[in-house]
PDB file of N, CA and C in Angstrom:
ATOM      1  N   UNK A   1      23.092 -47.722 -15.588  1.00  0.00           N
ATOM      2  CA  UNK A   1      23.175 -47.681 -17.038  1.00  0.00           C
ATOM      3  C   UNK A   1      22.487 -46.430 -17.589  1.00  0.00           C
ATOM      4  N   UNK A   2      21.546 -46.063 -17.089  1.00  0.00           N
ATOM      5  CA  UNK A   2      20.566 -44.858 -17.228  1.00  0.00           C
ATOM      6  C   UNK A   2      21.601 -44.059 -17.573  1.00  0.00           C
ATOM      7  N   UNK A   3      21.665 -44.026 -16.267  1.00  0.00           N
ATOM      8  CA  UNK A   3      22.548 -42.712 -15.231  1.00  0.00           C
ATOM      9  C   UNK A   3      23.942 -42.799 -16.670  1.00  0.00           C
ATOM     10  N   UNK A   4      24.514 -43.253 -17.097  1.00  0.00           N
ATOM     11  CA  UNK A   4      25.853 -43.462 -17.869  1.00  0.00           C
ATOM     12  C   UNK A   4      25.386 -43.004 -19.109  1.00  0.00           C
ATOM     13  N   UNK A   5      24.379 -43.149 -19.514  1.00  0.00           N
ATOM     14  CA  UNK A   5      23.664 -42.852 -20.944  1.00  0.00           C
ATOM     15  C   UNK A   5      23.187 -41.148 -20.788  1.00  0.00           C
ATOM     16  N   UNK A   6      22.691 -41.025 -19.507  1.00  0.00           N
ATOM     17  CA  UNK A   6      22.074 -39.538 -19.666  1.00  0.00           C
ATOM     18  C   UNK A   6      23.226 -38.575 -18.942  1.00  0.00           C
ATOM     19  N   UNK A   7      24.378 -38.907 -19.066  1.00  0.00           N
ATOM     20  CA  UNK A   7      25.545 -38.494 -18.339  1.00  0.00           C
ATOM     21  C   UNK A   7      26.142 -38.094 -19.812  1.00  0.00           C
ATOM     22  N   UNK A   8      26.288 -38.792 -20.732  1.00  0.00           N
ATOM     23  CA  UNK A   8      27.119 -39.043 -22.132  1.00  0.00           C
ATOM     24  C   UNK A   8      26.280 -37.996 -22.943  1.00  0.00           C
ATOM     25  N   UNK A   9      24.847 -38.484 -22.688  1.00  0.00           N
ATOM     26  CA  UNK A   9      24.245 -37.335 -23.392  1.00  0.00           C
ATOM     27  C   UNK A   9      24.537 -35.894 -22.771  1.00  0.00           C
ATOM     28  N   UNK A  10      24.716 -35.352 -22.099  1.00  0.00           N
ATOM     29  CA  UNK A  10      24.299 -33.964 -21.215  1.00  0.00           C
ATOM     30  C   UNK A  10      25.870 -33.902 -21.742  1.00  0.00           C
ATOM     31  N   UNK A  11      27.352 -34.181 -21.788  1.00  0.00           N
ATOM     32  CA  UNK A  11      28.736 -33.752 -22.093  1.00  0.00           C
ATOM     33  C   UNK A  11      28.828 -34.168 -23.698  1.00  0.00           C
ATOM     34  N   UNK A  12      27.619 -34.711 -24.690  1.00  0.00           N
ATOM     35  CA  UNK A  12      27.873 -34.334 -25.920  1.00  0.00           C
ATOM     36  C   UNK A  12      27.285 -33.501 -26.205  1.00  0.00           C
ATOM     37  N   UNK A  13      26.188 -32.868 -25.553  1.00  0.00           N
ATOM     38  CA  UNK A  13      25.573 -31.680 -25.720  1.00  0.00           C
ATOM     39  C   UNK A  13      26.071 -30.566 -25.378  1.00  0.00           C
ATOM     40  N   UNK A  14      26.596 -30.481 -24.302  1.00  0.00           N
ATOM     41  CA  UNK A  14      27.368 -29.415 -23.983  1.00  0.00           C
ATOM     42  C   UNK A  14      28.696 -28.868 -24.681  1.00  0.00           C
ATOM     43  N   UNK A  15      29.209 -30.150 -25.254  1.00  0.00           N
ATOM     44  CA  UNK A  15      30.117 -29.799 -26.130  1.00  0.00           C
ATOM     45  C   UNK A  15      29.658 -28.985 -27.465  1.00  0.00           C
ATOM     46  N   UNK A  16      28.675 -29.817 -27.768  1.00  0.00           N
ATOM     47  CA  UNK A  16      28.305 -28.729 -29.489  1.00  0.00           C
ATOM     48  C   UNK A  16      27.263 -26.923 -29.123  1.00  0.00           C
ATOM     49  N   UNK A  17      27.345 -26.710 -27.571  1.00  0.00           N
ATOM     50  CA  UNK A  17      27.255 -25.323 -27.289  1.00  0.00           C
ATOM     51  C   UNK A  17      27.951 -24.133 -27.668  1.00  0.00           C
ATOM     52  N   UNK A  18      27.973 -23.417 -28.303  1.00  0.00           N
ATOM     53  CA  UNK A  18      28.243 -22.359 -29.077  1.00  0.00           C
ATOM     54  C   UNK A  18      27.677 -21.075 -28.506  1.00  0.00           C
ATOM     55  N   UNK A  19      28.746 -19.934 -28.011  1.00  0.00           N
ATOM     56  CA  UNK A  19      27.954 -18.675 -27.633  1.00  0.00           C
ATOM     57  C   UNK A  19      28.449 -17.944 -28.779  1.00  0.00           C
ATOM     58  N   UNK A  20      27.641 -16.598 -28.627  1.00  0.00           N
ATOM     59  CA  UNK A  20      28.228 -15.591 -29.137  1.00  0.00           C
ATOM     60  C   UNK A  20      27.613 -14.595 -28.908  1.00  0.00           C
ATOM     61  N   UNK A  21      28.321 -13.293 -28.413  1.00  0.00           N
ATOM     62  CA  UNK A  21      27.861 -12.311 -27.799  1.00  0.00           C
ATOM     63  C   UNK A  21      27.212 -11.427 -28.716  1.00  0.00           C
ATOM     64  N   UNK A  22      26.145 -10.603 -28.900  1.00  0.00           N
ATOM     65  CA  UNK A  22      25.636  -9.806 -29.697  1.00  0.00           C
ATOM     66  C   UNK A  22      25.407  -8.284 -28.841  1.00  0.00           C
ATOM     67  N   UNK A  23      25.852  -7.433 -29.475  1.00  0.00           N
ATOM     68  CA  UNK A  23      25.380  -6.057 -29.302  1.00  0.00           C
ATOM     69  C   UNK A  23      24.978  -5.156 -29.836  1.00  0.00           C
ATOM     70  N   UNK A  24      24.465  -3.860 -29.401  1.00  0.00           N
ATOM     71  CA  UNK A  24      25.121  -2.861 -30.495  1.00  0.00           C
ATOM     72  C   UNK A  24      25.668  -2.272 -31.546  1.00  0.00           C
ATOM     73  N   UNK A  25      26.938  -3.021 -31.415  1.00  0.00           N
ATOM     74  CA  UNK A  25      27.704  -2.764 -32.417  1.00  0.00           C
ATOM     75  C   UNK A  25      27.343  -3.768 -33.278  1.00  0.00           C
ATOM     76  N   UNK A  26      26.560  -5.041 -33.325  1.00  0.00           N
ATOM     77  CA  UNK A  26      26.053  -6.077 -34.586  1.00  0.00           C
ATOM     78  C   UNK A  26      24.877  -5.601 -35.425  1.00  0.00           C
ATOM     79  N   UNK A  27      24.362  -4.498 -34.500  1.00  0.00           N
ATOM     80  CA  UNK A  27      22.932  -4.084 -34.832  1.00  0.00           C
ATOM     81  C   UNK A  27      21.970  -4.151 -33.841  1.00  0.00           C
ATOM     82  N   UNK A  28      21.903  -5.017 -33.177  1.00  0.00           N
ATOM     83  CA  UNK A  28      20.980  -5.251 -31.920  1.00  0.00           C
ATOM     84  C   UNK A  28      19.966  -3.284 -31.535  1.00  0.00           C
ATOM     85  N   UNK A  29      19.107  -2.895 -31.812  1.00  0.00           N
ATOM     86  CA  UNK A  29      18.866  -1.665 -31.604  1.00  0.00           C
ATOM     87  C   UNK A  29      18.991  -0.756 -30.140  1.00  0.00           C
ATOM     88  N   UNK A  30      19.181  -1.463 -28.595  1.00  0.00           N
ATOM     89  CA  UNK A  30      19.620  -1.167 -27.718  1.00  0.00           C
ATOM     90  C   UNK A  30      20.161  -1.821 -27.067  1.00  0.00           C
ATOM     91  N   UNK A  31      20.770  -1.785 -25.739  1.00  0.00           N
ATOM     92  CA  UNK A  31      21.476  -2.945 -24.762  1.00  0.00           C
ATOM     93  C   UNK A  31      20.820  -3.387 -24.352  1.00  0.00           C
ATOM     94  N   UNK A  32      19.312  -2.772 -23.582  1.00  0.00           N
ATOM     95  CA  UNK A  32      18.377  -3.015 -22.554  1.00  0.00           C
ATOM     96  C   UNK A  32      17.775  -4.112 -23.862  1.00  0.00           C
ATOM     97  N   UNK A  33      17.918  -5.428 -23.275  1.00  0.00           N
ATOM     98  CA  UNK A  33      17.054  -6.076 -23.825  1.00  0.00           C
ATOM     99  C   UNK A  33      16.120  -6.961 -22.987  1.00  0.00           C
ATOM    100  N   UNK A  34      14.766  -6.897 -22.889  1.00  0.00           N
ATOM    101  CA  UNK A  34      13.548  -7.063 -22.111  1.00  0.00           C
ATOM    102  C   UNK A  34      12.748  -8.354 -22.390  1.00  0.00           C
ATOM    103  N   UNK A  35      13.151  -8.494 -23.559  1.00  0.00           N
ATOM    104  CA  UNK A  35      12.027 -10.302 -23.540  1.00  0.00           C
ATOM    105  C   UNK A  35      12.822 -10.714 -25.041  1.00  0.00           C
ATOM    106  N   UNK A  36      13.586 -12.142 -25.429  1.00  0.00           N
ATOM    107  CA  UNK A  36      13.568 -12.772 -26.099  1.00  0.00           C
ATOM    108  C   UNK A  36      12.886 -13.710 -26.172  1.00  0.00           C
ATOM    109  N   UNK A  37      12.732 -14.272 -27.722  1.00  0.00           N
ATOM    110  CA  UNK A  37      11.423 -15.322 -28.074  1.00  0.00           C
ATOM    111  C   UNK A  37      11.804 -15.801 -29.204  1.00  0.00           C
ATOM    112  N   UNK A  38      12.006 -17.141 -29.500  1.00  0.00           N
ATOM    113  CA  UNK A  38      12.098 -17.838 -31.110  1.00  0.00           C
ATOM    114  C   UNK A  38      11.050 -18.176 -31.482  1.00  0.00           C
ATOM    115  N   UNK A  39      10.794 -17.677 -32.913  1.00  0.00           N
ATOM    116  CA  UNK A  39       9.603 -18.557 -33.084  1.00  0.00           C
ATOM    117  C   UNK A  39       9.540 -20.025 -34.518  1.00  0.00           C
ATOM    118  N   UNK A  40       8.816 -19.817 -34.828  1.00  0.00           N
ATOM    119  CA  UNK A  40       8.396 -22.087 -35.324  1.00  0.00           C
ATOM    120  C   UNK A  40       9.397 -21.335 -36.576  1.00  0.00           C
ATOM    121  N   UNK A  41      10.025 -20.159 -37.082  1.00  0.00           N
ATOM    122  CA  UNK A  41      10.744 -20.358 -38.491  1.00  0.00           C
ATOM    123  C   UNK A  41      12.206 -20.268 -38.298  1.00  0.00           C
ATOM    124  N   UNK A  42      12.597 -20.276 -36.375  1.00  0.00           N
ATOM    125  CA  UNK A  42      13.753 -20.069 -36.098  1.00  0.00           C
ATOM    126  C   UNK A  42      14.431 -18.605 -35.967  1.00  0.00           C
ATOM    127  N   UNK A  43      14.001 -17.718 -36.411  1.00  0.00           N
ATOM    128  CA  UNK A  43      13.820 -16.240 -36.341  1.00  0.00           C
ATOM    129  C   UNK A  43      13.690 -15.968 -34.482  1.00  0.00           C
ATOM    130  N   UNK A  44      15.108 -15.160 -33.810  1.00  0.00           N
ATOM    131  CA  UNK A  44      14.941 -15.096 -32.602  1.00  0.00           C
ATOM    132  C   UNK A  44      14.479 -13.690 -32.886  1.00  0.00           C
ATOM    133  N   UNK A  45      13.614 -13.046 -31.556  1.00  0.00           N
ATOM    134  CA  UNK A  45      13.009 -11.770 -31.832  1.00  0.00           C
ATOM    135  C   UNK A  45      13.307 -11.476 -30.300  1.00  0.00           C
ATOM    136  N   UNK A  46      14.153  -9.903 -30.287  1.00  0.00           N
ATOM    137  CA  UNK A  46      14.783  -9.673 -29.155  1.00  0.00           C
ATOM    138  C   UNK A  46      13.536  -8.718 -28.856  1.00  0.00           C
ATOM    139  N   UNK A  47      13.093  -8.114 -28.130  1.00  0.00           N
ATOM    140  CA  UNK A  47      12.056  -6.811 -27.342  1.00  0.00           C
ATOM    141  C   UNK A  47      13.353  -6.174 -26.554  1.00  0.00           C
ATOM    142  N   UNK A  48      13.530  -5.068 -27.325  1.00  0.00           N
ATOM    143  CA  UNK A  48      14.432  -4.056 -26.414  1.00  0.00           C
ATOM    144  C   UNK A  48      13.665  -2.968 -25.923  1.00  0.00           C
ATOM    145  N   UNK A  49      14.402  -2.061 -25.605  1.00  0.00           N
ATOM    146  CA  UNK A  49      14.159  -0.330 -24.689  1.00  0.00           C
ATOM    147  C   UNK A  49      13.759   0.228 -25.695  1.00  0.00           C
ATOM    148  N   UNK A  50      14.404   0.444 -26.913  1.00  0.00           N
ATOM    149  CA  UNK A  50      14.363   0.983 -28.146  1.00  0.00           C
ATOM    150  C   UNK A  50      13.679   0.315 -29.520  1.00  0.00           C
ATOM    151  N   UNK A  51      12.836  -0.452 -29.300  1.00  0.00           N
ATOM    152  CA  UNK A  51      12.517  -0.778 -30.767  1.00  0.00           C
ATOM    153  C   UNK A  51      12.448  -2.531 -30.907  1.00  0.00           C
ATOM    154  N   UNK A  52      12.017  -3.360 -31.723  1.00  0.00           N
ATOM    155  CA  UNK A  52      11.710  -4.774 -32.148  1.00  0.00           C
ATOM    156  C   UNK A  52      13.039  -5.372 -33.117  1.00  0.00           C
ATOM    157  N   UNK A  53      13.505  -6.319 -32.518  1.00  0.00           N
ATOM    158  CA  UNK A  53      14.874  -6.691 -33.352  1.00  0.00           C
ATOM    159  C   UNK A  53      14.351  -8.300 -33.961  1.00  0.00           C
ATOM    160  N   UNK A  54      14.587  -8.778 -35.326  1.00  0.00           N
ATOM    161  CA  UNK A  54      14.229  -9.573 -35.611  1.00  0.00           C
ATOM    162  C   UNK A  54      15.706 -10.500 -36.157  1.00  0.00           C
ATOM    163  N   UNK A  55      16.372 -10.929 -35.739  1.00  0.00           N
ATOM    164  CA  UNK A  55      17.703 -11.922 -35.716  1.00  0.00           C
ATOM    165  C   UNK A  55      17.431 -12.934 -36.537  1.00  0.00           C
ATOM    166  N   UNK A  56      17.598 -13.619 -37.891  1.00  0.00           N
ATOM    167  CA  UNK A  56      18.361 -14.249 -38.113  1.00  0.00           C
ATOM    168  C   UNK A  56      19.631 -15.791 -38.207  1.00  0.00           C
ATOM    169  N   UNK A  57      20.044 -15.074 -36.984  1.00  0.00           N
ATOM    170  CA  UNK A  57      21.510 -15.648 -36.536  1.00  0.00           C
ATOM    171  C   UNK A  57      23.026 -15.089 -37.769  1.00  0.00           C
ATOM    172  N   UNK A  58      22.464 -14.278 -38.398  1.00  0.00           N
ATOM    173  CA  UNK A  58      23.715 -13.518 -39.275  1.00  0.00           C
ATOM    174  C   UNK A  58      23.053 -12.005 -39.730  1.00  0.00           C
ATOM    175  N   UNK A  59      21.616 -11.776 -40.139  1.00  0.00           N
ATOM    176  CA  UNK A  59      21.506 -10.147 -39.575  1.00  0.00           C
ATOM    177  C   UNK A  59      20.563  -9.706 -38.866  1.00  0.00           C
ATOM    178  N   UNK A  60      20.635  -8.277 -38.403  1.00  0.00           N
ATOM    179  CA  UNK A  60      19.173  -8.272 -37.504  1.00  0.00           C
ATOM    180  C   UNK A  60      18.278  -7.254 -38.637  1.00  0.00           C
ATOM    181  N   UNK A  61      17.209  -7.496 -38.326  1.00  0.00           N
ATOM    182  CA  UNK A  61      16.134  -6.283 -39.095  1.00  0.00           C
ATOM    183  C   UNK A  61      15.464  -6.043 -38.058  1.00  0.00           C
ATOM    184  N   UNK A  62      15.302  -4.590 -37.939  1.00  0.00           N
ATOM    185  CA  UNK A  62      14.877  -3.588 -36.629  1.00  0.00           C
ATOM    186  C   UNK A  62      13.781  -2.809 -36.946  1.00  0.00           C
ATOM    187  N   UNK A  63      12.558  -2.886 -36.002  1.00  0.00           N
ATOM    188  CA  UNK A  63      11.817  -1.930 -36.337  1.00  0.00           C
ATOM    189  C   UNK A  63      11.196  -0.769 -34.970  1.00  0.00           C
ATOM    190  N   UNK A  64      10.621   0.217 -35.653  1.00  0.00           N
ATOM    191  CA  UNK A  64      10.496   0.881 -34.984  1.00  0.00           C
ATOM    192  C   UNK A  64       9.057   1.631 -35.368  1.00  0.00           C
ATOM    193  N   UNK A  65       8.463   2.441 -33.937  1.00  0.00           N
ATOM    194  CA  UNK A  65       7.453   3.303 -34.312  1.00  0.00           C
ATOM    195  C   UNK A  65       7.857   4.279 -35.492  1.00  0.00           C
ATOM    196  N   UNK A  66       6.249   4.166 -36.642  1.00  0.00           N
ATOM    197  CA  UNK A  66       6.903   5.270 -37.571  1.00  0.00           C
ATOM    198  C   UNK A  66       5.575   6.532 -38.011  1.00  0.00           C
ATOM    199  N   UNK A  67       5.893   7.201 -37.235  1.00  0.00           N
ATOM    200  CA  UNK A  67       4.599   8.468 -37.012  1.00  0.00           C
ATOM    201  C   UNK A  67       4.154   8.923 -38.721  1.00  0.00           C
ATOM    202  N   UNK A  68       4.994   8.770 -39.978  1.00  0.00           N
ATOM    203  CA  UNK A  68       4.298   8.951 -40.678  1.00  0.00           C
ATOM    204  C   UNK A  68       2.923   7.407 -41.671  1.00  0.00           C
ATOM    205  N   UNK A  69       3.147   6.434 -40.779  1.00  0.00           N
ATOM    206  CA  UNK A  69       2.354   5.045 -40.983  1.00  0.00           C
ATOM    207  C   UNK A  69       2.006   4.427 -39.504  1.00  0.00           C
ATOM    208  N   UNK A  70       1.306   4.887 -38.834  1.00  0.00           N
ATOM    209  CA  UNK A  70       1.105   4.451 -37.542  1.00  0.00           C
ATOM    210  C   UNK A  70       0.390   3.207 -37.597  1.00  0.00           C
ATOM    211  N   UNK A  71      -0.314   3.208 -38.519  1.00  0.00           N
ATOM    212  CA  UNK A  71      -0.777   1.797 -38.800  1.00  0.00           C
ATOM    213  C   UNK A  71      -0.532   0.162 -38.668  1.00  0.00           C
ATOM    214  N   UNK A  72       0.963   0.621 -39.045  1.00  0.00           N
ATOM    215  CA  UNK A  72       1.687  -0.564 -39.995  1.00  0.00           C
ATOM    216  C   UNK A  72       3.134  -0.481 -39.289  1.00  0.00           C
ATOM    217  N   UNK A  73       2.864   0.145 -38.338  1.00  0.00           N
ATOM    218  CA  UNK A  73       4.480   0.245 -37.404  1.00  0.00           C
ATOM    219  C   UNK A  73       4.091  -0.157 -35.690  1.00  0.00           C
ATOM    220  N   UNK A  74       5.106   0.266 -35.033  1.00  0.00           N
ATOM    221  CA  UNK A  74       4.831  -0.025 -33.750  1.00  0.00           C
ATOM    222  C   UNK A  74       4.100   0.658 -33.385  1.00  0.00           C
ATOM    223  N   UNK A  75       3.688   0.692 -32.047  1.00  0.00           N
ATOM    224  CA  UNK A  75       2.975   2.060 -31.365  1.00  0.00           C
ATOM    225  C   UNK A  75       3.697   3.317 -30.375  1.00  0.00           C
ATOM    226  N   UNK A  76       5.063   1.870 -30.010  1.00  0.00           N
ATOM    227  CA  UNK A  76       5.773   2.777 -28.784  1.00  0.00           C
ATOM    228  C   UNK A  76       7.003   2.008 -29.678  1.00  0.00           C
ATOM    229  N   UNK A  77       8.217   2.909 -28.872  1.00  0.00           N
ATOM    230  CA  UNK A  77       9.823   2.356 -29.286  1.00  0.00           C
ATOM    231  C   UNK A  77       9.845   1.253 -27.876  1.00  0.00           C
ATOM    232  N   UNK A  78       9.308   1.229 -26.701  1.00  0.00           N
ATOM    233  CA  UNK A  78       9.662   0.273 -25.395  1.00  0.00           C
ATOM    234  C   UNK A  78       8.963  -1.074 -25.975  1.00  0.00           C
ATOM    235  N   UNK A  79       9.446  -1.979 -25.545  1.00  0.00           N
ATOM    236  CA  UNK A  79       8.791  -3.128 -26.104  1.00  0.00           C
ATOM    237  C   UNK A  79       8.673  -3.802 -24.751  1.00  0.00           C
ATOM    238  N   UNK A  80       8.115  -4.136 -24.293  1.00  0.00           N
ATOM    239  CA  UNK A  80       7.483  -5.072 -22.808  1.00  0.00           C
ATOM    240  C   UNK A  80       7.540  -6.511 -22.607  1.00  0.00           C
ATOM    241  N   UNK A  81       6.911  -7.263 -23.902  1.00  0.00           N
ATOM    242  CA  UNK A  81       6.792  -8.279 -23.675  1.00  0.00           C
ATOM    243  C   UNK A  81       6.375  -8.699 -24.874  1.00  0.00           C
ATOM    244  N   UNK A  82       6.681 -10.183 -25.323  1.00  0.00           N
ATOM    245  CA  UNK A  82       6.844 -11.038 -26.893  1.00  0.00           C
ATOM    246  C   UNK A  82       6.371 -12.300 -26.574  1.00  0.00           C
ATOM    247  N   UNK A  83       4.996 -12.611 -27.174  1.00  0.00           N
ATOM    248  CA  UNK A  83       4.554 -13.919 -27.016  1.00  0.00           C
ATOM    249  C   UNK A  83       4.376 -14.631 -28.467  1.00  0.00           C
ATOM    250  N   UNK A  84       3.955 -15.613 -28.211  1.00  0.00           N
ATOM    251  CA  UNK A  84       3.461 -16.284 -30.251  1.00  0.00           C
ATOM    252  C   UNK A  84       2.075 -17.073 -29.534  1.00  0.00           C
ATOM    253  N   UNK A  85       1.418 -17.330 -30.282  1.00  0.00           N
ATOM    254  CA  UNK A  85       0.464 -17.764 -30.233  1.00  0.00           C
ATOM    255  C   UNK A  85       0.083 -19.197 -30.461  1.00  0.00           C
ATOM    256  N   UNK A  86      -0.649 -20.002 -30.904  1.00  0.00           N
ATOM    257  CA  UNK A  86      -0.385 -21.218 -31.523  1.00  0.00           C
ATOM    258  C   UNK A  86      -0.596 -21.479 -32.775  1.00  0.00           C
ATOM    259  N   UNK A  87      -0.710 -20.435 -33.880  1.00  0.00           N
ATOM    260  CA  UNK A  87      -0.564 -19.773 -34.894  1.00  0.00           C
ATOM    261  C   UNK A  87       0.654 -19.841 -35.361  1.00  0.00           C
ATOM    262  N   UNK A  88       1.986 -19.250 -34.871  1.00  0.00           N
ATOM    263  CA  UNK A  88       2.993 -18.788 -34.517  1.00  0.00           C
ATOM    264  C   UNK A  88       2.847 -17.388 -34.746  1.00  0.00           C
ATOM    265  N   UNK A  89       2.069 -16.388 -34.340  1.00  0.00           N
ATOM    266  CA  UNK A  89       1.708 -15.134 -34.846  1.00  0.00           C
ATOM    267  C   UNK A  89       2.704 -14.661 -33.610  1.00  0.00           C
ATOM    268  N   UNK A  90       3.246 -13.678 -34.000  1.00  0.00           N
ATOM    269  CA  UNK A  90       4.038 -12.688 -32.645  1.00  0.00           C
ATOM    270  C   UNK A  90       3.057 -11.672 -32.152  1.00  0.00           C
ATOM    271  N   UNK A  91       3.123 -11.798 -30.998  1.00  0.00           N
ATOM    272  CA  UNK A  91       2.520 -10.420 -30.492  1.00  0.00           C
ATOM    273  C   UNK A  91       3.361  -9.769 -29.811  1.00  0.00           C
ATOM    274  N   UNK A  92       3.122  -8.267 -29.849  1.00  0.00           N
ATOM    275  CA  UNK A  92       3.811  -7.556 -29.635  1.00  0.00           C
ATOM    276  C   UNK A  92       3.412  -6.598 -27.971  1.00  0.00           C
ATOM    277  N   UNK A  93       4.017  -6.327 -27.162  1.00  0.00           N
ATOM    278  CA  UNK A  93       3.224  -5.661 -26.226  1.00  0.00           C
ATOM    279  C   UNK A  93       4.241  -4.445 -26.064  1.00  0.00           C
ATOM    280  N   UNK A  94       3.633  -3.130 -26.402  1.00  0.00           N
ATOM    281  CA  UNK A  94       4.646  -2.035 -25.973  1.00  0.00           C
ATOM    282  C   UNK A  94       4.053  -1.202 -24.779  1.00  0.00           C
ATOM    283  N   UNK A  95       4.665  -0.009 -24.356  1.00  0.00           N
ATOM    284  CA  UNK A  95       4.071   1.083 -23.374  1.00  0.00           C
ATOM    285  C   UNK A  95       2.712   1.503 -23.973  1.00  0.00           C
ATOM    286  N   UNK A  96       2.294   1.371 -25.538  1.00  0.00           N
ATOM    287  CA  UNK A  96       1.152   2.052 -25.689  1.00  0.00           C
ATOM    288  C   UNK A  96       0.205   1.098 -25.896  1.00  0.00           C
ATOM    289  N   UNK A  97       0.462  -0.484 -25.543  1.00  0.00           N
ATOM    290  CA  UNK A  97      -0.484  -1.821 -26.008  1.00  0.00           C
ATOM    291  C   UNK A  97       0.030  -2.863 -26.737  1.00  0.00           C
ATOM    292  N   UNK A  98      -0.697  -3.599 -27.772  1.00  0.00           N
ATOM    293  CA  UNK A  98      -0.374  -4.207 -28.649  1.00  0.00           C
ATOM    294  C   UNK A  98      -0.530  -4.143 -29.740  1.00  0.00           C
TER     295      UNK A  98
END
């Protein structure tokens, strides 16, 4: 009976699966993409080769190192690695830190 119930579940789930390919051409800021991460507002955040992509699910907003506000921008365009905290704070890890 288990087994029939968690069988029904796993082929109604699979049914309401939905892909959709994103690239480049949607905005995505490179191909090389290196660490995805959702965080608690549903906002997926891609870590590419090129820069921080912040998705949506209909647009992306992209950021990048910006040498005249170093402050308040990235440090590097490589992005390494994307964690959250239990905050939901993102951290960011590039070639030059965090």
């Amino acid at each position: 009976y288990i087994f029939l119930l968690s069988l029904l579940f796993i082929l109604n789930t699979e049914a309401r699966v939905k892909f959709r390919n994103i690239s480049t051409a949607e905005g995505l800021p490179h191909s090389i993409v290196r660490k995805i991460i959702q965080d608690a507002n549903g906002y997926i955040w891609f870590g590419t080769a090129n820069g921080l992509c912040r998705y949506d699910g209909k647009e992306f907003l992209n950021f990048y190192p910006n040498q005249k506000d170093p402050e308040n921008s990235l440090p590097h365009h490589v992005i390494d690695d994307l964690g959250l905290d239990s905050a939901n704070n993102l951290w960011i890890l590039t070639r030059k830190g965090f």
